[in-house]
PDB file of N, CA and C in Angstrom:
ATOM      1  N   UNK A   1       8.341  34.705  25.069  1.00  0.00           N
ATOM      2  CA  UNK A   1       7.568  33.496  24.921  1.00  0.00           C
ATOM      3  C   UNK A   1       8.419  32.431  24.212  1.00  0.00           C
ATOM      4  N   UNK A   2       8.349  31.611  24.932  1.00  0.00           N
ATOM      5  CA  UNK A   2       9.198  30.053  23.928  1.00  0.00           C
ATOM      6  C   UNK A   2       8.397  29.231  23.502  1.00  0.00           C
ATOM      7  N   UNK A   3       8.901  29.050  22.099  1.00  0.00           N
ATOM      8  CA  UNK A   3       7.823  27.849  21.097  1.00  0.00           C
ATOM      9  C   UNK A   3       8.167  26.276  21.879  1.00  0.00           C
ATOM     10  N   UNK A   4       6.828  25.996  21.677  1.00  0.00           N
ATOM     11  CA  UNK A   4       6.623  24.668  22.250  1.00  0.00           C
ATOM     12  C   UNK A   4       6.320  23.546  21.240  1.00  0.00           C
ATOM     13  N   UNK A   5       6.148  22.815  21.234  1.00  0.00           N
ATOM     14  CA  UNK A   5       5.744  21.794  20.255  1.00  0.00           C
ATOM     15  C   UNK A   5       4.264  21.131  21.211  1.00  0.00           C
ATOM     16  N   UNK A   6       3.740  20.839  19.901  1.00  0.00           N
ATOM     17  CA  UNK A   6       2.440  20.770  20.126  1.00  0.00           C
ATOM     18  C   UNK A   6       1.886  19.653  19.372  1.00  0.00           C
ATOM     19  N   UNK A   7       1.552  18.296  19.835  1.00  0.00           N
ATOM     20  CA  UNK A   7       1.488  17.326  18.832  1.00  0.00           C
ATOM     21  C   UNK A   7      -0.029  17.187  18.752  1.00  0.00           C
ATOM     22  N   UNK A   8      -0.474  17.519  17.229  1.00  0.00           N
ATOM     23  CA  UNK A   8      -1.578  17.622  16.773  1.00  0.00           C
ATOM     24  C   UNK A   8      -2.074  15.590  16.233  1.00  0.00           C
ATOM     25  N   UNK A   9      -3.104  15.849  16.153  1.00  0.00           N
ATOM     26  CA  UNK A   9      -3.650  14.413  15.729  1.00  0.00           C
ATOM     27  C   UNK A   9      -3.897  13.972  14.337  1.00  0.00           C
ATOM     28  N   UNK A  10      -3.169  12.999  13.830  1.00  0.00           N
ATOM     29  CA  UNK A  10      -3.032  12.383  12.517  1.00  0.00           C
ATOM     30  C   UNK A  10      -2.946  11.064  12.297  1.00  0.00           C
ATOM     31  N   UNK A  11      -3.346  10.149  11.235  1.00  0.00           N
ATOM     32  CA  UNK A  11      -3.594   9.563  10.529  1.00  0.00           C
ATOM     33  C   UNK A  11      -1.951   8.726  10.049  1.00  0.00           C
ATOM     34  N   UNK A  12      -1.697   7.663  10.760  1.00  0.00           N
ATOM     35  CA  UNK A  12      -0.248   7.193  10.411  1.00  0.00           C
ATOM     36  C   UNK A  12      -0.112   6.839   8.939  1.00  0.00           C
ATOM     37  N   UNK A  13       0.372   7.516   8.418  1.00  0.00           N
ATOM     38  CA  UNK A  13       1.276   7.145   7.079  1.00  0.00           C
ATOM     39  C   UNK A  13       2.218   5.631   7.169  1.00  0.00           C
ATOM     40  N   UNK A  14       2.136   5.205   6.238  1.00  0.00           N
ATOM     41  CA  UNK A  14       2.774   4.246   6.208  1.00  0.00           C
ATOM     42  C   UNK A  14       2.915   3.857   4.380  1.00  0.00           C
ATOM     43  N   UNK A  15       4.715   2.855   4.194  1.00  0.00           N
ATOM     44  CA  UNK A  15       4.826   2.671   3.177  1.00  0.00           C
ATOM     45  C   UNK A  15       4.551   1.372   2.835  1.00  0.00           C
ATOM     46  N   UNK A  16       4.378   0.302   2.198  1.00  0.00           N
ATOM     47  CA  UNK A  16       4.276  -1.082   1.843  1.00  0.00           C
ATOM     48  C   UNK A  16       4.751  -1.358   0.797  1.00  0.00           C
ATOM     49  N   UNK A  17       6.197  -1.983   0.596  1.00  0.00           N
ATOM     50  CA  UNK A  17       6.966  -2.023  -0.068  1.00  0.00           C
ATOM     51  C   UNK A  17       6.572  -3.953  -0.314  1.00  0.00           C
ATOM     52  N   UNK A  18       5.966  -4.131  -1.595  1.00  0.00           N
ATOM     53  CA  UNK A  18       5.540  -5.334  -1.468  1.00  0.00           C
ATOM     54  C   UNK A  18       6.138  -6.056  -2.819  1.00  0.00           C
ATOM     55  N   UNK A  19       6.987  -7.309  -2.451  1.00  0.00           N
ATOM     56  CA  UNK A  19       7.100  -8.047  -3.594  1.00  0.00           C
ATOM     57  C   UNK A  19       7.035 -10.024  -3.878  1.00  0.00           C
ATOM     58  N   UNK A  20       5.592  -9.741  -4.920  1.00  0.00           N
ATOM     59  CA  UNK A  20       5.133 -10.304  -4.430  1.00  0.00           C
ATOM     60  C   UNK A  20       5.868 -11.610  -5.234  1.00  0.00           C
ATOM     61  N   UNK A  21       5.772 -12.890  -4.782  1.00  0.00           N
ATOM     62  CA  UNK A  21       6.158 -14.521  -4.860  1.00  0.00           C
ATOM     63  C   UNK A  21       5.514 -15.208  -6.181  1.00  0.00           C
ATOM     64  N   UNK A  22       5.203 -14.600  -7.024  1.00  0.00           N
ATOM     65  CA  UNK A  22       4.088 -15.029  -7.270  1.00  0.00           C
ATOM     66  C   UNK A  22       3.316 -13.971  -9.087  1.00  0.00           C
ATOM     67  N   UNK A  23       3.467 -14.080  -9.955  1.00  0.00           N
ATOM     68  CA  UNK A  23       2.413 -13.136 -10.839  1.00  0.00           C
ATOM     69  C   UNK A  23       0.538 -13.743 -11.005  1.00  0.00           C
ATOM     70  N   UNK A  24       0.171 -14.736 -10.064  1.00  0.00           N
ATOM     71  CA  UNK A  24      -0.959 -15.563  -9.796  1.00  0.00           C
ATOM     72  C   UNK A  24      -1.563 -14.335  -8.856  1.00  0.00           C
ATOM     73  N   UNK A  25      -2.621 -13.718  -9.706  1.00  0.00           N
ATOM     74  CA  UNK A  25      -3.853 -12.593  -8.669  1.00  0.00           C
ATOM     75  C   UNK A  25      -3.962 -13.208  -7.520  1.00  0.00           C
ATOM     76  N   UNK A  26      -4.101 -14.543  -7.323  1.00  0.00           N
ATOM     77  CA  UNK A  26      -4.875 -15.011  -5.961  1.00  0.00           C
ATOM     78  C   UNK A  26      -3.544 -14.786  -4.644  1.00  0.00           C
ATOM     79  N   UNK A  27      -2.179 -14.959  -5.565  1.00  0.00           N
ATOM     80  CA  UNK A  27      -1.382 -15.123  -4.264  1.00  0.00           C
ATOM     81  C   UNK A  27      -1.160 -13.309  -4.012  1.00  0.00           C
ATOM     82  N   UNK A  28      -0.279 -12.551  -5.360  1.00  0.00           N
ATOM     83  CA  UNK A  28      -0.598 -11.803  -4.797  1.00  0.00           C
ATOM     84  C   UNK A  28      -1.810 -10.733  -4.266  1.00  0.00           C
ATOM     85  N   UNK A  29      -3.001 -11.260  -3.779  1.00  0.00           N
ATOM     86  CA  UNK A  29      -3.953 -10.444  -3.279  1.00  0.00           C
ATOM     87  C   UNK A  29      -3.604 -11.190  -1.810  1.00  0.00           C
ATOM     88  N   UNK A  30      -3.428 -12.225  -1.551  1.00  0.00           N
ATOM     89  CA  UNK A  30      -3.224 -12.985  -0.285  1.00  0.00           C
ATOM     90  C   UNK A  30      -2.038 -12.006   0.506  1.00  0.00           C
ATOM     91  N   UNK A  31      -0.903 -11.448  -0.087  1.00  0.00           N
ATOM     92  CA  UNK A  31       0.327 -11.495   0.124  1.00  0.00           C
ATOM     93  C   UNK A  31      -0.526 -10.013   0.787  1.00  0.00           C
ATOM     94  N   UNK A  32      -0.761  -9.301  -0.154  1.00  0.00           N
ATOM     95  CA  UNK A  32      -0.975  -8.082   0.192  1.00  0.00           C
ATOM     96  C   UNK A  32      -2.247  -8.070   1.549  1.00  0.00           C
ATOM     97  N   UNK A  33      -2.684  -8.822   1.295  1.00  0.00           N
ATOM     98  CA  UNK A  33      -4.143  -8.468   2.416  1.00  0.00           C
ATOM     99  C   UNK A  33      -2.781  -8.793   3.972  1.00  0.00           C
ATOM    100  N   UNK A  34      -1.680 -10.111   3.822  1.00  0.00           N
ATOM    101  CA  UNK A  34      -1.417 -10.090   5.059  1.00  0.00           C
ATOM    102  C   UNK A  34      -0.907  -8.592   5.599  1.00  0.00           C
ATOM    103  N   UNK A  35       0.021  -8.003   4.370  1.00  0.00           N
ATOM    104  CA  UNK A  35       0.895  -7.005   5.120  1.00  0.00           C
ATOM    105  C   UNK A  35      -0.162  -5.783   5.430  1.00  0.00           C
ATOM    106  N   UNK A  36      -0.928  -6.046   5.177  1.00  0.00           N
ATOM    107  CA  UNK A  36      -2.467  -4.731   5.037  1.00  0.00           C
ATOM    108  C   UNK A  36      -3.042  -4.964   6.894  1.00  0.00           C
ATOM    109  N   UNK A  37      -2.738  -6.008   6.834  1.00  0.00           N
ATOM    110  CA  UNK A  37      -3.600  -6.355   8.371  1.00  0.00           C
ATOM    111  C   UNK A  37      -2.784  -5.899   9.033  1.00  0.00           C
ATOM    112  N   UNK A  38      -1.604  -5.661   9.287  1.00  0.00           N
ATOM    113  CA  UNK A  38      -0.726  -5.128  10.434  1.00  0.00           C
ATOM    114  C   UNK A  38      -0.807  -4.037  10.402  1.00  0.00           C
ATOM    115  N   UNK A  39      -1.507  -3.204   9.554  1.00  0.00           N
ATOM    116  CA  UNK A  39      -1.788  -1.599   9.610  1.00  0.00           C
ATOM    117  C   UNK A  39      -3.106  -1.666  10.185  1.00  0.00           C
ATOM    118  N   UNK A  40      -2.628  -0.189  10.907  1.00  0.00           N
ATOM    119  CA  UNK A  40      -3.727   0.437  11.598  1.00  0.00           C
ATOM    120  C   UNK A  40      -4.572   0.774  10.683  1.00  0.00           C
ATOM    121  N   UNK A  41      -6.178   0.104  10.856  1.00  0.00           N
ATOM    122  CA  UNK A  41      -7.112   1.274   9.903  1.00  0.00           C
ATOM    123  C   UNK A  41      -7.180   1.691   9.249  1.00  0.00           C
ATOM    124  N   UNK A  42      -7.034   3.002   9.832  1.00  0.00           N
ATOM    125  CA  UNK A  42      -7.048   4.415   9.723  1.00  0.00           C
ATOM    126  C   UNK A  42      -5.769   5.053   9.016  1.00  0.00           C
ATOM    127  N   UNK A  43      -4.731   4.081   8.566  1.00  0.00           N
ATOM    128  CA  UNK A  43      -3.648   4.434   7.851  1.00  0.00           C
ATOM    129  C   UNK A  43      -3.765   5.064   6.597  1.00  0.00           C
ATOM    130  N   UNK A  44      -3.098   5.759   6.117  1.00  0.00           N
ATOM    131  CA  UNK A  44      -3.312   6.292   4.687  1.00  0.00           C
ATOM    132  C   UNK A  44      -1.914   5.440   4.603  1.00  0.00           C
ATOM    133  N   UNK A  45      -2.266   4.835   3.393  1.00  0.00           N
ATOM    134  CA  UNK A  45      -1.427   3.848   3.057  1.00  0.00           C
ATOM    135  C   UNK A  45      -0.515   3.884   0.835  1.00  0.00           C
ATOM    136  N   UNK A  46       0.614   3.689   0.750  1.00  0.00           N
ATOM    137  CA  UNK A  46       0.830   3.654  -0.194  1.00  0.00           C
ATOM    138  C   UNK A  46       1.477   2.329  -0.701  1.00  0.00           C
ATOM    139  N   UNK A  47       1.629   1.871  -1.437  1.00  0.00           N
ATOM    140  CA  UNK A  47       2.320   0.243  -2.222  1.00  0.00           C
ATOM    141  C   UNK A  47       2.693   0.516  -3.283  1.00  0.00           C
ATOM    142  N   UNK A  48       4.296  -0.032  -2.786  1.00  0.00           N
ATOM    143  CA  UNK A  48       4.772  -0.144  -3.384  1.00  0.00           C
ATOM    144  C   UNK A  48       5.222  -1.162  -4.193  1.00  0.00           C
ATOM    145  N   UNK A  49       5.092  -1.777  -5.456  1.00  0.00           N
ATOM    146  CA  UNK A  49       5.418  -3.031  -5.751  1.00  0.00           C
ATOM    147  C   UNK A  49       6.721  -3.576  -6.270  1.00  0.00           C
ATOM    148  N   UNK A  50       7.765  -4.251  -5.953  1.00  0.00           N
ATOM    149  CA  UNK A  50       8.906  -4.303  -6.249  1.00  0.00           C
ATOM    150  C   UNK A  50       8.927  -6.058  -6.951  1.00  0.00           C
ATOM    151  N   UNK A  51      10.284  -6.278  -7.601  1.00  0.00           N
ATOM    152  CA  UNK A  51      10.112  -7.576  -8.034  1.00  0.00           C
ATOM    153  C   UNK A  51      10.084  -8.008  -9.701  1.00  0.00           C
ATOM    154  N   UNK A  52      10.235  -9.484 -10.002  1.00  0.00           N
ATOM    155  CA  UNK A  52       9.749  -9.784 -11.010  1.00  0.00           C
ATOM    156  C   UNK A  52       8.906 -10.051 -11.481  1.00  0.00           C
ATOM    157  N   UNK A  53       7.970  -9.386 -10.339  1.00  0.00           N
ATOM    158  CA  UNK A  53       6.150 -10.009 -10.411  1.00  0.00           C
ATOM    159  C   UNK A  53       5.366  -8.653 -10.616  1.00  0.00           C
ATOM    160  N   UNK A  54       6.263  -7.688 -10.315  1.00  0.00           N
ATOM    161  CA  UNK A  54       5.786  -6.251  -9.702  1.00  0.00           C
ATOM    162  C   UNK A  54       4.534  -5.612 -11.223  1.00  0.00           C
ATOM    163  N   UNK A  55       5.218  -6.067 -12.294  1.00  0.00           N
ATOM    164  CA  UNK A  55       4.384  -5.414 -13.557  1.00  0.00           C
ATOM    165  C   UNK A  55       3.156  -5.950 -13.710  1.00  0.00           C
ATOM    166  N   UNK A  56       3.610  -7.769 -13.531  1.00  0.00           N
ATOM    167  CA  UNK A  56       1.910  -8.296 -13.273  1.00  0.00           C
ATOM    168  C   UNK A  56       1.381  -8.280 -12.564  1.00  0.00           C
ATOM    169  N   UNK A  57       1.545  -8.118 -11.139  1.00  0.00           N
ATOM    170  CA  UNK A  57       0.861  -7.660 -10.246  1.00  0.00           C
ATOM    171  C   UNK A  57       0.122  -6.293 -10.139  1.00  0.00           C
ATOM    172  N   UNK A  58       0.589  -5.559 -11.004  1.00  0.00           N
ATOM    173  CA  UNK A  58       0.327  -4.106 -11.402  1.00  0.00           C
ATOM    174  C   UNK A  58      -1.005  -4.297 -12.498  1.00  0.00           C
ATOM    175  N   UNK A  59      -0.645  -5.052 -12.912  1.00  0.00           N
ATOM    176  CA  UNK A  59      -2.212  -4.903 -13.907  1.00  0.00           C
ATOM    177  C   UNK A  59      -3.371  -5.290 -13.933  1.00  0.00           C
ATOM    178  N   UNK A  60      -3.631  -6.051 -12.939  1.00  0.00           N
ATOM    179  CA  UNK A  60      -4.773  -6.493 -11.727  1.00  0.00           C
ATOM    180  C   UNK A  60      -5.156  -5.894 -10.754  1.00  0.00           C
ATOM    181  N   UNK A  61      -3.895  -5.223  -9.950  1.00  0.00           N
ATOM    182  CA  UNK A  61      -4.291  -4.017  -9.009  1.00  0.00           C
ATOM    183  C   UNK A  61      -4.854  -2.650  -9.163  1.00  0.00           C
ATOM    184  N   UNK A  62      -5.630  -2.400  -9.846  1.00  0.00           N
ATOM    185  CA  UNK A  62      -6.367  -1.648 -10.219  1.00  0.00           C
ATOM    186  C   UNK A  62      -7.054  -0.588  -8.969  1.00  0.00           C
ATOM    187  N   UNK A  63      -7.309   0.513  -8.664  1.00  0.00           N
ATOM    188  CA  UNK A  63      -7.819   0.964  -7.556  1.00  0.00           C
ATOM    189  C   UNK A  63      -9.021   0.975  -6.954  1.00  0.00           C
ATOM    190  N   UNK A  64     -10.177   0.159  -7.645  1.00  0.00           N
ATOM    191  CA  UNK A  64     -11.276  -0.495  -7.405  1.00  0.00           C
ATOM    192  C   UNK A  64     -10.749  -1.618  -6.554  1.00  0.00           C
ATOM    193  N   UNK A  65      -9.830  -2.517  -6.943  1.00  0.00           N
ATOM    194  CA  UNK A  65      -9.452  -3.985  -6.202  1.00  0.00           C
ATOM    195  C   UNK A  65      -8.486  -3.007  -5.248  1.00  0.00           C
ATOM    196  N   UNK A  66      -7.668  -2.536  -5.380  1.00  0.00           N
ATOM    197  CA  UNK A  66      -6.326  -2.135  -4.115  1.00  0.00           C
ATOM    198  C   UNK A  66      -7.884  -1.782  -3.284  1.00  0.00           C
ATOM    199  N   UNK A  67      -9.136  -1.063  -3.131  1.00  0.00           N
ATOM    200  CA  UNK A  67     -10.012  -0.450  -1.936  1.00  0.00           C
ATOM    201  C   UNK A  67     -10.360  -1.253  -1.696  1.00  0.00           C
ATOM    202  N   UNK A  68     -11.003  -2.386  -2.307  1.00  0.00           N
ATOM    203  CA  UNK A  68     -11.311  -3.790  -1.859  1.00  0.00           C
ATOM    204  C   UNK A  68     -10.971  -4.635  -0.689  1.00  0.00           C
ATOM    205  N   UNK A  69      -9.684  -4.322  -0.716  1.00  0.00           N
ATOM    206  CA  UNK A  69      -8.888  -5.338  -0.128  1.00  0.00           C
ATOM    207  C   UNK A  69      -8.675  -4.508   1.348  1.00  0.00           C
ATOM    208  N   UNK A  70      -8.265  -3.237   1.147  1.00  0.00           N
ATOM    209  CA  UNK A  70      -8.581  -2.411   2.768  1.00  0.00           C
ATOM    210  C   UNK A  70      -9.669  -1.803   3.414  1.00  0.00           C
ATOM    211  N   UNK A  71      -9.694  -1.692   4.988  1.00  0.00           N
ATOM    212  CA  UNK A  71     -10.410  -1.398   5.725  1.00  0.00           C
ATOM    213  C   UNK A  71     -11.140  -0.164   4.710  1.00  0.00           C
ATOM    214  N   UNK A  72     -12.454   0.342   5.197  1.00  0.00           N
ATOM    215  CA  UNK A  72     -12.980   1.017   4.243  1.00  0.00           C
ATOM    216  C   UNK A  72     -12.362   2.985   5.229  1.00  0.00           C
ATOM    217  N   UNK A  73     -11.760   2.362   5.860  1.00  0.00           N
ATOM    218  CA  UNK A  73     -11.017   3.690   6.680  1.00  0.00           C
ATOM    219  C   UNK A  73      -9.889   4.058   6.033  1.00  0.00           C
ATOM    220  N   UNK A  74      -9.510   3.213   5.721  1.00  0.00           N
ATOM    221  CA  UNK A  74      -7.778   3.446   4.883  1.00  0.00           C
ATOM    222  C   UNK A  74      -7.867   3.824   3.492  1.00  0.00           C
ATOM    223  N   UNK A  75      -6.509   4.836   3.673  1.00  0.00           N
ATOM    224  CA  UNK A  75      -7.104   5.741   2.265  1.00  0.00           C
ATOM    225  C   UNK A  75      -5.411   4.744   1.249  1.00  0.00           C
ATOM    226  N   UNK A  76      -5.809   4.204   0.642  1.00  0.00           N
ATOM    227  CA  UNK A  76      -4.817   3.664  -0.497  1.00  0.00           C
ATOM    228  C   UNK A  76      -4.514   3.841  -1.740  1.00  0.00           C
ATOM    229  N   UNK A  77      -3.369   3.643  -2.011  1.00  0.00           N
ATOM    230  CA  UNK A  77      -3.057   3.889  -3.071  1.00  0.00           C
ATOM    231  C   UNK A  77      -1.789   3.327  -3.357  1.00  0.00           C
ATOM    232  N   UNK A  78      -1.573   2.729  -5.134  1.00  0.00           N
ATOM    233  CA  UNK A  78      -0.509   2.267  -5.551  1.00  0.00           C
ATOM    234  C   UNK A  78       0.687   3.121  -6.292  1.00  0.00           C
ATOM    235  N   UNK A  79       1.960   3.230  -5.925  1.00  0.00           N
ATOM    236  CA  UNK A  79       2.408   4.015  -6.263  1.00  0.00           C
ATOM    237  C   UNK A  79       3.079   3.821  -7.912  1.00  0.00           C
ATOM    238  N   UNK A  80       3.391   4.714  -8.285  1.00  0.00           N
ATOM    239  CA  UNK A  80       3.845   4.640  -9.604  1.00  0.00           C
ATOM    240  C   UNK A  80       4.773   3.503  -9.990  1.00  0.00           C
ATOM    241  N   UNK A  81       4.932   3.108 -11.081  1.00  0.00           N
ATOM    242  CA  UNK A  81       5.860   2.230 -11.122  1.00  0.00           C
ATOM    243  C   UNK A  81       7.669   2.795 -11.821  1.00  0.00           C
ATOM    244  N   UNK A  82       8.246   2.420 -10.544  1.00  0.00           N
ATOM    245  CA  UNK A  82       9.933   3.313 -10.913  1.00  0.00           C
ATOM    246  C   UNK A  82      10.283   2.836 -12.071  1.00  0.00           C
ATOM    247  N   UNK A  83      10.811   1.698 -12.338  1.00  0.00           N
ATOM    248  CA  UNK A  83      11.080   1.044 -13.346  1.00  0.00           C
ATOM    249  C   UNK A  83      10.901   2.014 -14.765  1.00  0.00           C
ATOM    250  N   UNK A  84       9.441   1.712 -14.872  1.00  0.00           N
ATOM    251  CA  UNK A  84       9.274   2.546 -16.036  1.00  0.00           C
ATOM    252  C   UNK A  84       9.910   4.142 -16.172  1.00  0.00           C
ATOM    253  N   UNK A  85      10.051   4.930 -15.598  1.00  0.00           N
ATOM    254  CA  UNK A  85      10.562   6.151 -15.389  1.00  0.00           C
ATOM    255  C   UNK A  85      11.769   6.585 -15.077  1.00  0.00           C
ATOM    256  N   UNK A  86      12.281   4.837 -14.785  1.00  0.00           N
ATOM    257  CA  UNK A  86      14.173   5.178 -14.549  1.00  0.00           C
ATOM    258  C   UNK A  86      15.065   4.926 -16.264  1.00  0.00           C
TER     259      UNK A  86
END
């Protein structure tokens, strides 16, 4: 018998490496909702925030507001911040 591959059904992963223009909540929530719309749905999604904005943007994004802002299908989440841990 020869193994076959067999493509099962999943949920596209995707990364969002976002940095945003801006430490003003309004722009970056703008910034983020655009790159959010080019994902599918159904993405399980992670963000990443890079930048000189990345810390203040971090302390507004809270995971009440990051669900806010996506489809109520998409599973999100912000990822740790490197910086601090390098």
């Amino acid at each position: 018998m020869t193994p076959q591959f067999v493509p099962l059904p999943a949920r596209p992963m995707e990364v969002v490496r976002y940095e945003p223009d801006s430490a003003e909540p309004d722009a970056v929530v703008a910034g983020l909702l655009r790159q959010l719309s080019a994902l599918h749905p159904d993405s399980v999604v992670r963000v990443e925030l890079q930048g000189a904005h990345a810390t203040a943007a971090r302390a507004f994004l809270g995971a009440a507001r990051l669900r806010s802002l996506a489809p109520a299908s998409m599973n999100i989440e912000l990822a740790p911040d490197r910086q601090r841990w390098e």
